[in-house]
C-alpha atoms as a PDB file:
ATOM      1  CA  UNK A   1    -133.326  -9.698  47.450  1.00  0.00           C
ATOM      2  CA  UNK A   2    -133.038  -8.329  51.264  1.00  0.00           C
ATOM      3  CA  UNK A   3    -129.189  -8.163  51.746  1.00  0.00           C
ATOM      4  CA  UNK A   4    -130.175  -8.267  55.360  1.00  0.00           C
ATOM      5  CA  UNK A   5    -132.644 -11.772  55.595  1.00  0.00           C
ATOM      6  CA  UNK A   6    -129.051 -13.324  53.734  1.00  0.00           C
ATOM      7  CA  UNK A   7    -127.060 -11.816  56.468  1.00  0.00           C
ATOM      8  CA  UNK A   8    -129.203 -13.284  59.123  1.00  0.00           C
ATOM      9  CA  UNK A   9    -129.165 -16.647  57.258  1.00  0.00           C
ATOM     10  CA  UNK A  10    -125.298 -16.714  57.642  1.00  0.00           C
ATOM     11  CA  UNK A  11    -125.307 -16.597  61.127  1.00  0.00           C
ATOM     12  CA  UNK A  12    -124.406 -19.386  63.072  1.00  0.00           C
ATOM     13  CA  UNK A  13    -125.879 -18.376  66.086  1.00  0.00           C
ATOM     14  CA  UNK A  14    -129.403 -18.053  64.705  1.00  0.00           C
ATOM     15  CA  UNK A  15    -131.066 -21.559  63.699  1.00  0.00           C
ATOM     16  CA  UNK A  16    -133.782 -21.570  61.469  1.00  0.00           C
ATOM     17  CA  UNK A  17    -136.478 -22.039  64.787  1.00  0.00           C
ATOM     18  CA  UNK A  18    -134.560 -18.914  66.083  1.00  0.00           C
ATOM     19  CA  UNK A  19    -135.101 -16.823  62.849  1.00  0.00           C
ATOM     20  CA  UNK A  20    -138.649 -18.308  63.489  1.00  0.00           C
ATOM     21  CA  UNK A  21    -139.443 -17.094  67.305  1.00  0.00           C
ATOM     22  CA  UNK A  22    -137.891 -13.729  66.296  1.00  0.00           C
ATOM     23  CA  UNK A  23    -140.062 -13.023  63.470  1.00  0.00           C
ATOM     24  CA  UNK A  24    -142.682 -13.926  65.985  1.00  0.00           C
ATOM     25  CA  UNK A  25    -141.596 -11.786  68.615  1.00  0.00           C
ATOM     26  CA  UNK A  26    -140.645  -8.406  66.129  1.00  0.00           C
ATOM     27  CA  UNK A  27    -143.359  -9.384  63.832  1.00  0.00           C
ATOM     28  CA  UNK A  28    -141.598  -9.166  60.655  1.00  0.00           C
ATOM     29  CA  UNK A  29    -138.410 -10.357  59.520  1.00  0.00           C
ATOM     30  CA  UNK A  30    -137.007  -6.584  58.740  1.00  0.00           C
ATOM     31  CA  UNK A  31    -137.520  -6.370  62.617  1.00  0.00           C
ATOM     32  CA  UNK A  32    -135.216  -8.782  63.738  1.00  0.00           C
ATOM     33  CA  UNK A  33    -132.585  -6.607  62.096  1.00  0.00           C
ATOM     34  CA  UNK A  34    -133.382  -3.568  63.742  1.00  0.00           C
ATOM     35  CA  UNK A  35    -133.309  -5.441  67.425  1.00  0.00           C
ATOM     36  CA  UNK A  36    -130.473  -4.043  69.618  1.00  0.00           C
ATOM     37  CA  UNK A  37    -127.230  -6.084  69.075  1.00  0.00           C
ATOM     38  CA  UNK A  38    -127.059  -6.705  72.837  1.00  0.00           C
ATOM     39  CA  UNK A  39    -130.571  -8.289  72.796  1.00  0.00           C
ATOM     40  CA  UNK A  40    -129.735 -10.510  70.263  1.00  0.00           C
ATOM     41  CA  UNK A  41    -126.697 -11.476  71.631  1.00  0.00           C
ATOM     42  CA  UNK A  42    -128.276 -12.518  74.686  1.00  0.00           C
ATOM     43  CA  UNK A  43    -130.904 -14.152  72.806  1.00  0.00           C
ATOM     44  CA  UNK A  44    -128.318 -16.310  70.801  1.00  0.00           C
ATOM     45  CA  UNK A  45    -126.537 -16.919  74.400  1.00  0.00           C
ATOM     46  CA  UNK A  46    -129.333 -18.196  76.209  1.00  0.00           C
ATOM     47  CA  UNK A  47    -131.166 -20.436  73.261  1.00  0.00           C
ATOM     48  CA  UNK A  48    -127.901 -21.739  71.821  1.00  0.00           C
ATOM     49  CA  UNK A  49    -124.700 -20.594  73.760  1.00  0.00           C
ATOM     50  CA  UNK A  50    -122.988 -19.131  71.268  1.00  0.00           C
ATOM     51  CA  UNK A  51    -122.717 -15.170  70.690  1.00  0.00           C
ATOM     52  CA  UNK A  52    -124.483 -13.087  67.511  1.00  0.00           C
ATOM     53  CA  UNK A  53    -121.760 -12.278  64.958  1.00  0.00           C
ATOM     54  CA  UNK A  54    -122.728  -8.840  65.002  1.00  0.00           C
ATOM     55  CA  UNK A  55    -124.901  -7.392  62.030  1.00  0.00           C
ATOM     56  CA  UNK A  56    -122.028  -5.655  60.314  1.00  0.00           C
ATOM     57  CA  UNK A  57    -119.663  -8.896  60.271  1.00  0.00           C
ATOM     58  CA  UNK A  58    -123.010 -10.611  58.771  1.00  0.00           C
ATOM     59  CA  UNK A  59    -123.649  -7.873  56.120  1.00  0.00           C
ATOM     60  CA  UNK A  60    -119.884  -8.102  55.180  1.00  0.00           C
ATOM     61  CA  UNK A  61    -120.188 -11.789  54.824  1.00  0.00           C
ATOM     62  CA  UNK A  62    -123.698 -11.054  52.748  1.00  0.00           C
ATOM     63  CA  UNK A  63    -121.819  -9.018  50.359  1.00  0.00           C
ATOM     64  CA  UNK A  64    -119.290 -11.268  49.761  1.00  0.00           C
ATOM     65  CA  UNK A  65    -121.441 -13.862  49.241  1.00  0.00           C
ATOM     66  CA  UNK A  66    -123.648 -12.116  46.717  1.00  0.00           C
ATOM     67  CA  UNK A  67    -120.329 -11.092  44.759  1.00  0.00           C
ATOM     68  CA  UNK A  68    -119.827 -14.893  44.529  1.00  0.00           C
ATOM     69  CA  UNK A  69    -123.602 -15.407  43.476  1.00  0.00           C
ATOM     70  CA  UNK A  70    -123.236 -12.855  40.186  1.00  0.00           C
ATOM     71  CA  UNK A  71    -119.939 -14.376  39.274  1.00  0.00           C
ATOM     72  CA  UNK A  72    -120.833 -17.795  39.309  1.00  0.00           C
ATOM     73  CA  UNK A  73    -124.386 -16.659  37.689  1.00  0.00           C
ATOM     74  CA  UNK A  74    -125.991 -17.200  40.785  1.00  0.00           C
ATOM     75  CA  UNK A  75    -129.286 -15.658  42.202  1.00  0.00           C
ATOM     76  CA  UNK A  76    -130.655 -15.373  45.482  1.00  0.00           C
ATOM     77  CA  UNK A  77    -134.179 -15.390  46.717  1.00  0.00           C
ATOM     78  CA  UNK A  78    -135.288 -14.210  50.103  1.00  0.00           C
ATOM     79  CA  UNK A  79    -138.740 -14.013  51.185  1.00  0.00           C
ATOM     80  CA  UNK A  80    -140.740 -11.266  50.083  1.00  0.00           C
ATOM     81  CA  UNK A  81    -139.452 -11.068  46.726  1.00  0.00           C
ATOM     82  CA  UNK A  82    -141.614 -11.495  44.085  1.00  0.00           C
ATOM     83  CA  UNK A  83    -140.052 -14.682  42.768  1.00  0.00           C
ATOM     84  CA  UNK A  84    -139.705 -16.701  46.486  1.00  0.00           C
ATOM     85  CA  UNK A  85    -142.238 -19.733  46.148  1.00  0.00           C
ATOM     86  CA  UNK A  86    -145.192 -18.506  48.370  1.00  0.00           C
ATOM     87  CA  UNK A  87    -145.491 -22.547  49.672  1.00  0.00           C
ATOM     88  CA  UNK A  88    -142.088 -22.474  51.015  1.00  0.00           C
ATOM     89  CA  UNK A  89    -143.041 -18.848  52.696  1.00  0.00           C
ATOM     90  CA  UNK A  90    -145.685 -20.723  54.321  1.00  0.00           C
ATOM     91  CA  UNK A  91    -143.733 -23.232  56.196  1.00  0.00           C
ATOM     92  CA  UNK A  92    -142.710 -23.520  59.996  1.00  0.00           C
ATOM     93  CA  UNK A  93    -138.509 -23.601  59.458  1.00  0.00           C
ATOM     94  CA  UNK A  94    -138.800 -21.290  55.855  1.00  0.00           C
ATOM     95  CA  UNK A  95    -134.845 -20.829  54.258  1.00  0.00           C
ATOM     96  CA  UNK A  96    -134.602 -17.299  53.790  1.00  0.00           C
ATOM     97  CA  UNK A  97    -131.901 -17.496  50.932  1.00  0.00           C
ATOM     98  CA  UNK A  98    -132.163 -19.613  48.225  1.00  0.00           C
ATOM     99  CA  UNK A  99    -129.494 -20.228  45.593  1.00  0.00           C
ATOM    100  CA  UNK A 100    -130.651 -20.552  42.067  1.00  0.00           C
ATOM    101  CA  UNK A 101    -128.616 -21.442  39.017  1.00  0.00           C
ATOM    102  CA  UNK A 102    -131.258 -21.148  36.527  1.00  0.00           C
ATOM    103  CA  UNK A 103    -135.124 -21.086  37.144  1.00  0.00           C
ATOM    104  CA  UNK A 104    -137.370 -22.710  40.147  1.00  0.00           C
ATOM    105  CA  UNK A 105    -138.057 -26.394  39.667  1.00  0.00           C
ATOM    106  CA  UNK A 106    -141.623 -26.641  39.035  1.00  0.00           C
ATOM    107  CA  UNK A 107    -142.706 -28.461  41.985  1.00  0.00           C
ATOM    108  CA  UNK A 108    -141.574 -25.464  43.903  1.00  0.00           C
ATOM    109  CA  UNK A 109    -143.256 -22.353  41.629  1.00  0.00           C
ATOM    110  CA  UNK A 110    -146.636 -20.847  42.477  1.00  0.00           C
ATOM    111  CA  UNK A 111    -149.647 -22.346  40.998  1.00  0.00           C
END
């Protein structure tokens, strides 16, 4: 699980098709996080008009939110973990958390 995809997923500034053009423009999802915080403000700003929480607000809120995951039995899945369901990797809008209590329904494991 990448502590930082679930931050990125918790921001309300960054909409799925955002994630999406970033990844595109950095080339990997690890390379969104290591954009300037200024550039992603702006970037937030001029797409949506509202400002980037700031990646250390966002990997407060991750850490919180994983704490919540292991006590309610909880596990998360962000992509490029083993267990993330390659088909949802492959589409346009991808989450990158998912929230399982228990295993993948079948329609979403790998063939």
């Amino acid at each position: 699980m990448n502590v930082h995809l679930l931050a990125l997923s918790l921001s309300t500034a960054l909409t799925p098709r955002l994630l999406r053009g970033l990844h595109e423009l950095c080339g990997s999802w690890e390379g969104i996080w290591d954009l300037d915080e200024k550039k992603l403000d702006a970037y937030c700003r001029h797409h949506r008009r509202l400002p980037f929480e700031g990646g250390d607000a966002l990997l407060r809120r991750a850490e919180a939110v994983l704490s919540d995951c292991r006590k309610g039995s909880l596990r998360v899945l962000t992509p490029g973990d083993g267990a993330y369901p390659q088909r949802l990797g492959e589409i346009y809008d991808l989450p990158l958390a998912l929230f399982l209590a228990g295993e993948l329904p079948p329609q979403l494991q790998d063939p």
